[in-house]
Protein backbone atom coordinates (compact mmCIF):
# COMPACT_ATOMS: atom_id res chain seq x y z
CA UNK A 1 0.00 0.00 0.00
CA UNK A 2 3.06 2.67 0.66
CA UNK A 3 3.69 2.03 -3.01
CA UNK A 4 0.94 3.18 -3.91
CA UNK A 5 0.55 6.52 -1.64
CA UNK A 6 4.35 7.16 -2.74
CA UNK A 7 2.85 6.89 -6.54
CA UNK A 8 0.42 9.65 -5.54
CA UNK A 9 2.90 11.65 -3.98
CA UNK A 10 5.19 11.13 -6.55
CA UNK A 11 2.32 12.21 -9.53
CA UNK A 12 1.98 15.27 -7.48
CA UNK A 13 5.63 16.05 -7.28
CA UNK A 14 5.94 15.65 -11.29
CA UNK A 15 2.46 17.68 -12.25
CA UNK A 16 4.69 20.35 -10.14
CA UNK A 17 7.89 20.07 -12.09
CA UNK A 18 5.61 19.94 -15.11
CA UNK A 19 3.88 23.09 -14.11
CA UNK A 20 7.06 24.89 -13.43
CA UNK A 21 8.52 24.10 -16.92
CA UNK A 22 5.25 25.20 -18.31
CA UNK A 23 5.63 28.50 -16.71
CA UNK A 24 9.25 29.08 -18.28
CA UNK A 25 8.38 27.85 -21.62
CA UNK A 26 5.03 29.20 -22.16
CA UNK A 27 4.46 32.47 -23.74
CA UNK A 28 1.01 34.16 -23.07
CA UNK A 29 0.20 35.02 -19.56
CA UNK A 30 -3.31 33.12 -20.04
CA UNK A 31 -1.42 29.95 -20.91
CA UNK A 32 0.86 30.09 -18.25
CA UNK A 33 -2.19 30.16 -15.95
CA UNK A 34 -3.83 27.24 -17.28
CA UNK A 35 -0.67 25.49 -16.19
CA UNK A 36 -1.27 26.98 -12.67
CA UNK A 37 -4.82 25.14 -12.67
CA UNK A 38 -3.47 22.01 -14.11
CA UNK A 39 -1.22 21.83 -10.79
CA UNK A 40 -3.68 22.73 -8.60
CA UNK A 41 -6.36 20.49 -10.08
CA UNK A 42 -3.92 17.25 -10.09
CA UNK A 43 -1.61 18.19 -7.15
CA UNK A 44 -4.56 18.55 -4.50
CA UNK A 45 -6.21 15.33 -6.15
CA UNK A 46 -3.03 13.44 -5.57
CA UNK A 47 -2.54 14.47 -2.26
CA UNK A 48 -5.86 13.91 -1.25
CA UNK A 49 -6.11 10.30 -2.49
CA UNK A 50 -2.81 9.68 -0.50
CA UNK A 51 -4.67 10.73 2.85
CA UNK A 52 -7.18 8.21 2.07
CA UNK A 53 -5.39 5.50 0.94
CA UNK A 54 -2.78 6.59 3.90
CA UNK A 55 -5.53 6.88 6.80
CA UNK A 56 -8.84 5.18 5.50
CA UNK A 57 -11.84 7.11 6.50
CA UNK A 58 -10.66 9.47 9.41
CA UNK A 59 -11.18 12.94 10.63
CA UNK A 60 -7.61 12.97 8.88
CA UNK A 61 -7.68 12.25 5.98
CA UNK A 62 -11.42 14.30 6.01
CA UNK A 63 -9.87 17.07 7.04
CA UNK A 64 -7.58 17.20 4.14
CA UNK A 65 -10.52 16.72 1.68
CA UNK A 66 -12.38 19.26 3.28
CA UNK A 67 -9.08 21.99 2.83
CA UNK A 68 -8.12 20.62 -0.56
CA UNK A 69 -12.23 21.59 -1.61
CA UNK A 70 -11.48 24.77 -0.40
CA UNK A 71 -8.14 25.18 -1.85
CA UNK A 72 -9.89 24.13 -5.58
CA UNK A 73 -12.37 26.99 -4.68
CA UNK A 74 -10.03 29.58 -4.23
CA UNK A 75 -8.06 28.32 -7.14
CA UNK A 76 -11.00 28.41 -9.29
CA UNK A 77 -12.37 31.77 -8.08
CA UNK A 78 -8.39 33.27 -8.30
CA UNK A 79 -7.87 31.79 -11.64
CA UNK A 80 -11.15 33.32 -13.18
CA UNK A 81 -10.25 36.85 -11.92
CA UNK A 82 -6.42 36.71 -13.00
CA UNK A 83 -7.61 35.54 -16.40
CA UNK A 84 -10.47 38.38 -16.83
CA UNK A 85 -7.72 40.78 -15.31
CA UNK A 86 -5.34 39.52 -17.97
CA UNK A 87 -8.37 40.17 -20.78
CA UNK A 88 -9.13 43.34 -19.85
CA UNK A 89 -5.20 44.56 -19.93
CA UNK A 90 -5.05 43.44 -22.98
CA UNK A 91 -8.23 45.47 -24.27
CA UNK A 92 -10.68 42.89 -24.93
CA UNK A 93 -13.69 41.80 -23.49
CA UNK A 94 -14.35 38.33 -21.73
């Protein structure tokens, strides 16, 4: 079973590298964010399955789902602002 939480771990470690070389290689500031919600998408799912598969069912591993739904929130909400920000510095609409 470790194997398989160090998997997860390890998938979250990589979707970070990958997001970081995203962000030096791509151009526009709207792709470079779409990186940013691949990583926060994958890296909190990751994590999140590791707690479970770590701890079973416990207040935990629940606590961990419960501040990984409200990290995706944020992300979401963040993401949808910066990218509207990003559109209307650029002069068009959204």
């Amino acid at each position: 079973m470790s194997v398989v939480i160090g998997l997860f771990l390890g998938l979250a470690v990589a979707a970070s590298w990958l997001a970081a070389l995203a962000l030096w290689r791509l151009p526009r500031a709207l792709d470079r964010l779409h990186a940013l919600s691949f990583l926060n998408v994958t890296g909190s799912v990751c994590v999140t399955v590791a707690a479970f598969l770590s701890d079973g069912i416990s207040g935990r591993s629940l606590k961990i789902l419960v501040m990984m739904s409200v990290y995706l929130a944020w992300a979401a909400l963040l993401s949808h602002v910066s990218g509207r920000a990003v559109l209307m510095r650029e002069g068009r609409s959204a």
